[in-house]
Protein backbone atom coordinates (compact mmCIF):
# COMPACT_ATOMS: atom_id res chain seq x y z
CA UNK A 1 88.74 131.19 34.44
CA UNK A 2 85.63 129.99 32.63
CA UNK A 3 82.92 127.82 34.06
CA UNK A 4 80.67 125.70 32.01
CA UNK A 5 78.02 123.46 32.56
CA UNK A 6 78.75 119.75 32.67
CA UNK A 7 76.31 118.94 29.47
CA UNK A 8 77.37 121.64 27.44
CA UNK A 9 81.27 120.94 28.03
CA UNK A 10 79.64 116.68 27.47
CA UNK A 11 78.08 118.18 24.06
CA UNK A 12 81.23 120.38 22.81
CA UNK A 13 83.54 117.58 23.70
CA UNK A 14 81.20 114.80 21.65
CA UNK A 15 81.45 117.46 18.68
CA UNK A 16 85.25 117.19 18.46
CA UNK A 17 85.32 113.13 18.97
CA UNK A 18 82.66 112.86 16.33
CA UNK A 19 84.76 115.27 13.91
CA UNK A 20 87.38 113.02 13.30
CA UNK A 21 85.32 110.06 13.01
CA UNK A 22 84.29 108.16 16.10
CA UNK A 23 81.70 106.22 15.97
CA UNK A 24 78.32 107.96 18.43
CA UNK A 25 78.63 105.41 21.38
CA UNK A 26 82.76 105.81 21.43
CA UNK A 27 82.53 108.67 21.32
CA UNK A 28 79.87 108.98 23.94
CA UNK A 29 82.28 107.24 26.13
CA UNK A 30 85.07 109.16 25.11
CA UNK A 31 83.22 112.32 26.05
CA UNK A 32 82.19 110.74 29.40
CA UNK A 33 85.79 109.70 30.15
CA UNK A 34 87.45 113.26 29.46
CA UNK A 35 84.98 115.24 31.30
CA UNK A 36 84.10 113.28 34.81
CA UNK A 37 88.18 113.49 34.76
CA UNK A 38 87.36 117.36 35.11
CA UNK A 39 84.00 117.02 37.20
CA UNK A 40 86.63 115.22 39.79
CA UNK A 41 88.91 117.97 39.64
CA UNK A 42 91.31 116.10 37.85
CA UNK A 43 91.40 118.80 34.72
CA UNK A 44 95.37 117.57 33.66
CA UNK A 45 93.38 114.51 32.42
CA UNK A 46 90.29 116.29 31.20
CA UNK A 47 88.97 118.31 28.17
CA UNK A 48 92.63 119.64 28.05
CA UNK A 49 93.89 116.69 26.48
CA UNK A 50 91.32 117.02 23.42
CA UNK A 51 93.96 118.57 21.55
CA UNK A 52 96.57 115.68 22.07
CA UNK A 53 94.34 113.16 20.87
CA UNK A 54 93.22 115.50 17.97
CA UNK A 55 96.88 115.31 17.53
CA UNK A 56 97.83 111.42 17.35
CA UNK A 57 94.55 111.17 14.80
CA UNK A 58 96.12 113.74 12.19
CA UNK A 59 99.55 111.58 12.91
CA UNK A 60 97.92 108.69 11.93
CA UNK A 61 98.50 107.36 14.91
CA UNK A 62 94.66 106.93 16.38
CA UNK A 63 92.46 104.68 15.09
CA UNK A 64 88.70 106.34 15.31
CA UNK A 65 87.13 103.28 14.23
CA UNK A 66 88.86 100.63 15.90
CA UNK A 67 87.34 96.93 16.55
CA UNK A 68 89.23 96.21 20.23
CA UNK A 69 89.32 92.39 20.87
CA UNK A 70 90.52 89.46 22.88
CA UNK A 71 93.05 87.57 21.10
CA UNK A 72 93.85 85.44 23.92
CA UNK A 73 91.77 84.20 27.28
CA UNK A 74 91.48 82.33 30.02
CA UNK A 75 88.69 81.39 32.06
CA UNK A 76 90.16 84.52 34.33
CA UNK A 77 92.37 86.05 32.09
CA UNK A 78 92.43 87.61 28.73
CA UNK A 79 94.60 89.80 26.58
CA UNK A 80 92.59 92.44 24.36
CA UNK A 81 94.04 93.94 21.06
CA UNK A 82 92.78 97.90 21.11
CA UNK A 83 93.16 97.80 16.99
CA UNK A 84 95.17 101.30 18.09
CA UNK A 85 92.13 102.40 19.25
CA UNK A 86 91.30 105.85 21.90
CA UNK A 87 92.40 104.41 25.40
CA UNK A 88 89.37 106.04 26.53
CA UNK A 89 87.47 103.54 24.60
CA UNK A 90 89.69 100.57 24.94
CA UNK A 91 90.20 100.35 28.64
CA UNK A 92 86.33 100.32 29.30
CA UNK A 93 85.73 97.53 26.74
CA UNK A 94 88.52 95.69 28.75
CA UNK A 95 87.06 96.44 32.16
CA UNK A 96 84.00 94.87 30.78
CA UNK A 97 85.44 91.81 29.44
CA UNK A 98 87.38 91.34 33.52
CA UNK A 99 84.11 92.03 35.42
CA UNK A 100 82.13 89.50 33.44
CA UNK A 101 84.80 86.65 34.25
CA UNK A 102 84.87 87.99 37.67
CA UNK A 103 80.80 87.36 37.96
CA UNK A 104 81.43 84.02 36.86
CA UNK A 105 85.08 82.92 38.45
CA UNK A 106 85.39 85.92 41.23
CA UNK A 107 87.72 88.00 39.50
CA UNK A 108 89.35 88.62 36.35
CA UNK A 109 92.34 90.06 34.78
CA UNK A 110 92.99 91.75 31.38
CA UNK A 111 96.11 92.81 29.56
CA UNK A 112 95.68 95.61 26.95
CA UNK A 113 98.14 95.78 23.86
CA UNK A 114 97.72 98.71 21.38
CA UNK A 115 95.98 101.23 22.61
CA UNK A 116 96.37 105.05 23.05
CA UNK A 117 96.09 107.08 26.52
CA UNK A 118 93.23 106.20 28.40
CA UNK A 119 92.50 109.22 30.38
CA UNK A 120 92.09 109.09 34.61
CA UNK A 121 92.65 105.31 36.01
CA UNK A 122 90.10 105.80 38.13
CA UNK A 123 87.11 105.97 35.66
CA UNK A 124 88.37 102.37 34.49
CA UNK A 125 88.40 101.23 38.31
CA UNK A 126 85.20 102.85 39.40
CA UNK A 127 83.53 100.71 36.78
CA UNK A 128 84.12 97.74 39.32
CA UNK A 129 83.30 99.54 42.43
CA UNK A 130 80.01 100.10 40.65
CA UNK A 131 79.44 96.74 40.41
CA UNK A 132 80.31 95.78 44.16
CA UNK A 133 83.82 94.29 42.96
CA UNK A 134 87.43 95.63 43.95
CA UNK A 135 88.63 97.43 40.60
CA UNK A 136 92.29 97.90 39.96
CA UNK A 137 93.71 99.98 36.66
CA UNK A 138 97.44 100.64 35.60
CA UNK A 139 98.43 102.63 32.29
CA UNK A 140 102.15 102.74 31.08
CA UNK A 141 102.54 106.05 29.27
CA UNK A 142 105.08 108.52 27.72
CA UNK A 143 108.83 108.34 28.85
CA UNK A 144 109.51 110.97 31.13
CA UNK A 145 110.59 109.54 34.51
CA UNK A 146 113.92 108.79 34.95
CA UNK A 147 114.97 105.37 37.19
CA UNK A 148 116.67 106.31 40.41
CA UNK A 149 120.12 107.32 39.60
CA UNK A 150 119.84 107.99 35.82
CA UNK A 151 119.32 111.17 33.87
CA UNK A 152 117.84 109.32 31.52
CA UNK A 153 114.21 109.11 30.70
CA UNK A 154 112.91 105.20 30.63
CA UNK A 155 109.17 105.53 31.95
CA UNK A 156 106.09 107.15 31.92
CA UNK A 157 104.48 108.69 35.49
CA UNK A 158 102.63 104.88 35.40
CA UNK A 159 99.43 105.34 37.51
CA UNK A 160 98.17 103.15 39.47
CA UNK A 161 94.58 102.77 40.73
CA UNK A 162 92.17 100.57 43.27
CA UNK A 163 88.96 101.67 43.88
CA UNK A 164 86.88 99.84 46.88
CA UNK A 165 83.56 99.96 47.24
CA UNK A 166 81.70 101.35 50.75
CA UNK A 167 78.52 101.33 51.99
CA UNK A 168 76.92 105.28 53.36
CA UNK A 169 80.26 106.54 51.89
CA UNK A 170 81.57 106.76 48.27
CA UNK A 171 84.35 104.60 47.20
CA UNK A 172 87.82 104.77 48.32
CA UNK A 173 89.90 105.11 45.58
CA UNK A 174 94.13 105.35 45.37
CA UNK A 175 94.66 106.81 41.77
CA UNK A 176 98.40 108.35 41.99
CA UNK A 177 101.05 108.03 39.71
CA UNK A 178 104.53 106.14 40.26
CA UNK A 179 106.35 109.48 39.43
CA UNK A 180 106.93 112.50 42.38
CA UNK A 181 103.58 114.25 39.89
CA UNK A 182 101.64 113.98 37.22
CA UNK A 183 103.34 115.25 33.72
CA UNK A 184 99.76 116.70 33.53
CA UNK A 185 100.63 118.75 36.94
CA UNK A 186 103.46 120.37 35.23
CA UNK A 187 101.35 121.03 32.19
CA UNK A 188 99.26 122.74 34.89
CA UNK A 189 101.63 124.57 36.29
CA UNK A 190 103.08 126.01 32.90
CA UNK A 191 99.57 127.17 31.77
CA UNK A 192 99.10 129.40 34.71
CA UNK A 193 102.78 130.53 35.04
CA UNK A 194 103.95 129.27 37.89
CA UNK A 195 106.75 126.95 39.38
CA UNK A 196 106.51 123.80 40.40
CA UNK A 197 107.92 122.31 43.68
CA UNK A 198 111.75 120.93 43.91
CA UNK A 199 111.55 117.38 43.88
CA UNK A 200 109.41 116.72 40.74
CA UNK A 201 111.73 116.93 38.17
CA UNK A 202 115.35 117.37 37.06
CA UNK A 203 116.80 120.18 34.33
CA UNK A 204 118.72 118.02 31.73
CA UNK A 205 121.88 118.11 33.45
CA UNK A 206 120.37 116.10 36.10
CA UNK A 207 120.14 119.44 38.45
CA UNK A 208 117.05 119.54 40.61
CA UNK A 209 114.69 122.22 39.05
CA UNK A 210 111.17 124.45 40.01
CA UNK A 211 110.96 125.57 36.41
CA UNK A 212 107.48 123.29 34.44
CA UNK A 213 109.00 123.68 31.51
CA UNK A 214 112.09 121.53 32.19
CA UNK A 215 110.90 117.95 30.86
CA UNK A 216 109.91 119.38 27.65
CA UNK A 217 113.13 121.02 27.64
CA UNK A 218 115.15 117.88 27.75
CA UNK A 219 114.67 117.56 31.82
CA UNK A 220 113.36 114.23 33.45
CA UNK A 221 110.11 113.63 36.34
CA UNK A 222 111.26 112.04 39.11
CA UNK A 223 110.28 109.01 40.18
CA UNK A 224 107.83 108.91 43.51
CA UNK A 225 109.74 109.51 46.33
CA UNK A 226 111.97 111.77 44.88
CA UNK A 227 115.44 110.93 45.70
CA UNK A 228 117.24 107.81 46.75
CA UNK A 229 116.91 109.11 50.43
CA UNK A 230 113.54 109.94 50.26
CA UNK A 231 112.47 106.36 49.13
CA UNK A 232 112.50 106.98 45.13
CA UNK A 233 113.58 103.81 44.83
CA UNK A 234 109.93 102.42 45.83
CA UNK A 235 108.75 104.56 43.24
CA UNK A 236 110.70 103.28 40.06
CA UNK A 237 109.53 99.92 41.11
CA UNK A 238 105.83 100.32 41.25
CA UNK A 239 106.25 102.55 38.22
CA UNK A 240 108.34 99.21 36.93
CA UNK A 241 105.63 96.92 38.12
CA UNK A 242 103.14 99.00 35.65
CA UNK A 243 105.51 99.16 32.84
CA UNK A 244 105.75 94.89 33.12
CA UNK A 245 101.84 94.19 33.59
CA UNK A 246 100.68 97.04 31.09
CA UNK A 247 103.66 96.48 28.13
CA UNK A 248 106.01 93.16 28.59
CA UNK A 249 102.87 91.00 29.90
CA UNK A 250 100.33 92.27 27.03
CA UNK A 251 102.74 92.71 24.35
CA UNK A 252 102.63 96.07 23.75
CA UNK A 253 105.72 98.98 23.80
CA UNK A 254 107.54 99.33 27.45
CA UNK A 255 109.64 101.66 28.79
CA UNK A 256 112.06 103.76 26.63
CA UNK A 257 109.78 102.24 23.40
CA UNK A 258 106.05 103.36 24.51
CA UNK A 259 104.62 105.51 22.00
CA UNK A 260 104.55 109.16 23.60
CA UNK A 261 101.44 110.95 24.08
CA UNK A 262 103.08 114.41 24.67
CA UNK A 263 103.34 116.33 21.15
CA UNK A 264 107.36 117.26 21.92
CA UNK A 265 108.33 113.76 22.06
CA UNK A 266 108.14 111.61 19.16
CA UNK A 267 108.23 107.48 18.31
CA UNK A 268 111.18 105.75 18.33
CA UNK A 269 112.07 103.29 15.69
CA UNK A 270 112.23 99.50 16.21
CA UNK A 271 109.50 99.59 18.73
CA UNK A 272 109.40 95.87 20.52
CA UNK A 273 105.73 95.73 20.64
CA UNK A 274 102.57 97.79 19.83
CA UNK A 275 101.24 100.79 21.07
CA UNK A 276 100.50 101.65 24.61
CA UNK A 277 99.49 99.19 27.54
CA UNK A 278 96.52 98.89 30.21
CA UNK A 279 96.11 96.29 32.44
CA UNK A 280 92.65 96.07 34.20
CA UNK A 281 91.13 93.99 37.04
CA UNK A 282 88.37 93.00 38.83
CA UNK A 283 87.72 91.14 41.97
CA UNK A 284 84.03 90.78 43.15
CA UNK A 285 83.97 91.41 46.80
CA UNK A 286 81.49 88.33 47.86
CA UNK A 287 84.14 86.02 46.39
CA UNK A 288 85.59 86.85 49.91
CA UNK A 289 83.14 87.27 52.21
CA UNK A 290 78.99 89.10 52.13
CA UNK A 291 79.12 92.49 50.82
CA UNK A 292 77.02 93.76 53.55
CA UNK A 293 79.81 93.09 55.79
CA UNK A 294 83.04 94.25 54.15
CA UNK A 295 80.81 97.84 53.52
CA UNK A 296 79.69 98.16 56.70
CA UNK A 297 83.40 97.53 57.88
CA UNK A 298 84.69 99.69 54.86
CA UNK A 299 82.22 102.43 56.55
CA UNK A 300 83.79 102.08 59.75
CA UNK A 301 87.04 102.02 58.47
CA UNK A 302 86.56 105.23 56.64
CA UNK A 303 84.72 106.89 60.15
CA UNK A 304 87.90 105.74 61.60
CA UNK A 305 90.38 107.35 59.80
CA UNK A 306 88.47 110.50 59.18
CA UNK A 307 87.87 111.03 62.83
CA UNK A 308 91.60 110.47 63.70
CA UNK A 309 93.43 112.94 65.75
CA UNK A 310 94.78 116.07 64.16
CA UNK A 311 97.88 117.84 63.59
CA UNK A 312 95.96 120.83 63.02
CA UNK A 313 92.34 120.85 63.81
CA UNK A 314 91.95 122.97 60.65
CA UNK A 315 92.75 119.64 58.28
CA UNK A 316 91.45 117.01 58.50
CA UNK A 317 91.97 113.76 57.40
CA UNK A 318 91.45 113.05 53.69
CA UNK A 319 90.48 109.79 52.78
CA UNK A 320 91.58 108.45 48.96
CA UNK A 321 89.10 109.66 46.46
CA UNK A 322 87.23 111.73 48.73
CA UNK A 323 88.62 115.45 47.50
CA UNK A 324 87.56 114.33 43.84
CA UNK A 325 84.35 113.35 44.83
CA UNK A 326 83.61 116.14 46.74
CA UNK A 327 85.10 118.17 43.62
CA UNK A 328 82.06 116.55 41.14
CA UNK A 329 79.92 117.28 43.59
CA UNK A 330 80.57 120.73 43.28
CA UNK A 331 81.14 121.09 39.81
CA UNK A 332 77.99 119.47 39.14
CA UNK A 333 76.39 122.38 40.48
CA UNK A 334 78.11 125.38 39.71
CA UNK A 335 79.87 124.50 36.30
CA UNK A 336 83.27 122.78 35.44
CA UNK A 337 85.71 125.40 35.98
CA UNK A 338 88.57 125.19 32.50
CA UNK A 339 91.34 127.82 33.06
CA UNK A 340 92.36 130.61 30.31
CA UNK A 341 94.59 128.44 28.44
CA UNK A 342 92.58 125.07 28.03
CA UNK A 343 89.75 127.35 26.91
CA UNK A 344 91.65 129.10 24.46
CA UNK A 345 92.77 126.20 22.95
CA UNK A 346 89.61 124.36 22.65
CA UNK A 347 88.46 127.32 20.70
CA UNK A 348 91.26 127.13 18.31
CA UNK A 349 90.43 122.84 18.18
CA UNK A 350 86.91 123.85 17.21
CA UNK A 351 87.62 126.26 14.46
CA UNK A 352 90.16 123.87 12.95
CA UNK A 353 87.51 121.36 13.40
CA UNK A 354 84.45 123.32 12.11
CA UNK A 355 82.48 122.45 15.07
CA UNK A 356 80.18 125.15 16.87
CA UNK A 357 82.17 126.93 19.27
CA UNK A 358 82.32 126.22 23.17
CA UNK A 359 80.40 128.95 25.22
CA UNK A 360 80.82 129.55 29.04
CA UNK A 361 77.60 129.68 31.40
């Protein structure tokens, strides 16, 4: 395990987006994207993804210059082209685009067609939370999951994110995705050699599996939930709901037909729309009532529930968000922490790229 400091992981990561041609402030915001995914502890969506969208550019599928746009709007509403644009770029010129109808109308609500993967949900809804609004972020993404009682893989894990601001506390914020875990949690797991828990994912004959490597082995992720009996069937349809608002609503690729970001999966033909879909929101809070008053009850909703009684007095509980941003606290201080494998291959990215070499602290 290596541990670097936050601005020299900011400055190796800029290197690499610059390399293939993004322009300083995308990929400033690139950069920023990737690695407060890792200060929050969430390093499946962090600098270990460098490689993948290394990978779509030399595909030809990742535009580093692109000119994202609205091609249709609404007082409240708009629909942005990401000219297949980094998602990491795209998402945040949507978010702008909702919280500037939502300071004039109270909220607004964007659609995203033809863009690439766009990193944590949570940076995207943070952005609102910021800004004293109610932020609210969906991705679809690679076809892994399979729909309660199929084999067959039809959607991505299809995150879903709210972030709410608070007042003495930081923001509560539900980022999960609609599948049992992550893809990135098996990617995880496979790095560091170990097995992942039954109930994430299927072998290809539809068996029940612990082994990571089973979804890139022809294997499925199951959808949140699990099984039928344990309620998976709430999970396909708020990984459905994603799939709709990101892909059907903005016109880009949905289920079966969205453009994988994994490297062993590859486009199918006669895709329906283009690229991947976001769809972003943002509500501003005093469009309901004073923001004085929902923090201070957000505060004492939070004091609430982290004072409430314990099954072990060991754990307590842990309020959405809070274990990430106690994570950037941390890593702030003492260095982002990138296992063996992630730093290996950002060494090998770096020579291919002929960019200066990452060093640990």
């Amino acid at each position: 395990m290596n541990s670097i400091p936050e601005e020299r992981l900011r400055a190796f990561t800029y290197s690499i987006f610059k390399s293939i041609g993004c322009p300083d402030a995308d990929a400033a915001l690139a950069t920023d994207v990737l690695v407060t995914a890792d200060l929050r502890g969430i390093d499946s969506h962090g600098v270990a993804r460098l490689s993948g969208y290394v990978r779509l550019w030399e595909n030809g599928r990742l535009n580093s210059t692109p000119n994202p746009r609205a091609v249709h709007e609404t007082p409240t509403t708009a629909t942005v082209d990401g000219d297949g644009g980094l998602g990491l770029v795209v998402a945040p010129y949507a978010m702008e685009i909702a919280m500037e109808k939502a300071r004039q109308y109270g909220s607004g609500w964007v659609a995203i067609r033809n863009s690439n993967h766009f990193g944590i949900a949570g940076y995207h809804a943070l952005k609102a939370a910021a800004q004293d609004m109610i932020g609210y972020a969906v991705t679809n993404a690679s076809p892994l999951v399979a729909p309660t009682f199929s084999t067959e893989r039809l959607l991505g894990t299809n995150p879903i994110c709210y972030a709410f601001p608070a007042g003495e506390y930081p923001p509560v914020v539900v980022d999960m995705a609609t599948s049992a875990a992550a893809n990135g949690k098996l990617e995880v797991a496979g790095r560091a050699g170990k097995p992942i828990p039954e109930g994430w994912a299927l072998r290809a004959d539809g068996h029940a599996t612990t082994d990571a490597a089973a979804v890139k082995n022809g294997g499925a992720l199951l959808p949140l939930g699990s099984d039928r009996e344990h309620g998976s069937h709430k999970g396909f349809g708020l990984s459905a709901t994603v799939d709709i608002l990101s892909g059907v609503l903005s016109g880009a690729n949905y289920g079966p037909w969205v453009p994988p970001f994994v490297a062993y999966l590859q486009p199918v033909a006669d895709q329906p729309g283009e690229g991947i879909g976001h769809f972003v929101g943002a509500m501003r809070v005093d469009g309901f009532r004073p923001v004085a008053d929902f923090k201070a009850n957000m505060d004492q909703w939070i004091g609430r529930f982290k004072g409430a009684k314990r099954v072990d007095e060991q754990q307590p509980v842990i309020i959405p968000g809070e274990p990430e941003y106690e994570a950037a606290q941390k890593n702030r201080e003492k260095g982002i922490p990138l296992v063996e494998a992630v730093w290996v291959d950002l060494q090998q990215l770096a020579a291919k790229l002929g960019v200066a070499p990452l060093k640990a602290g």
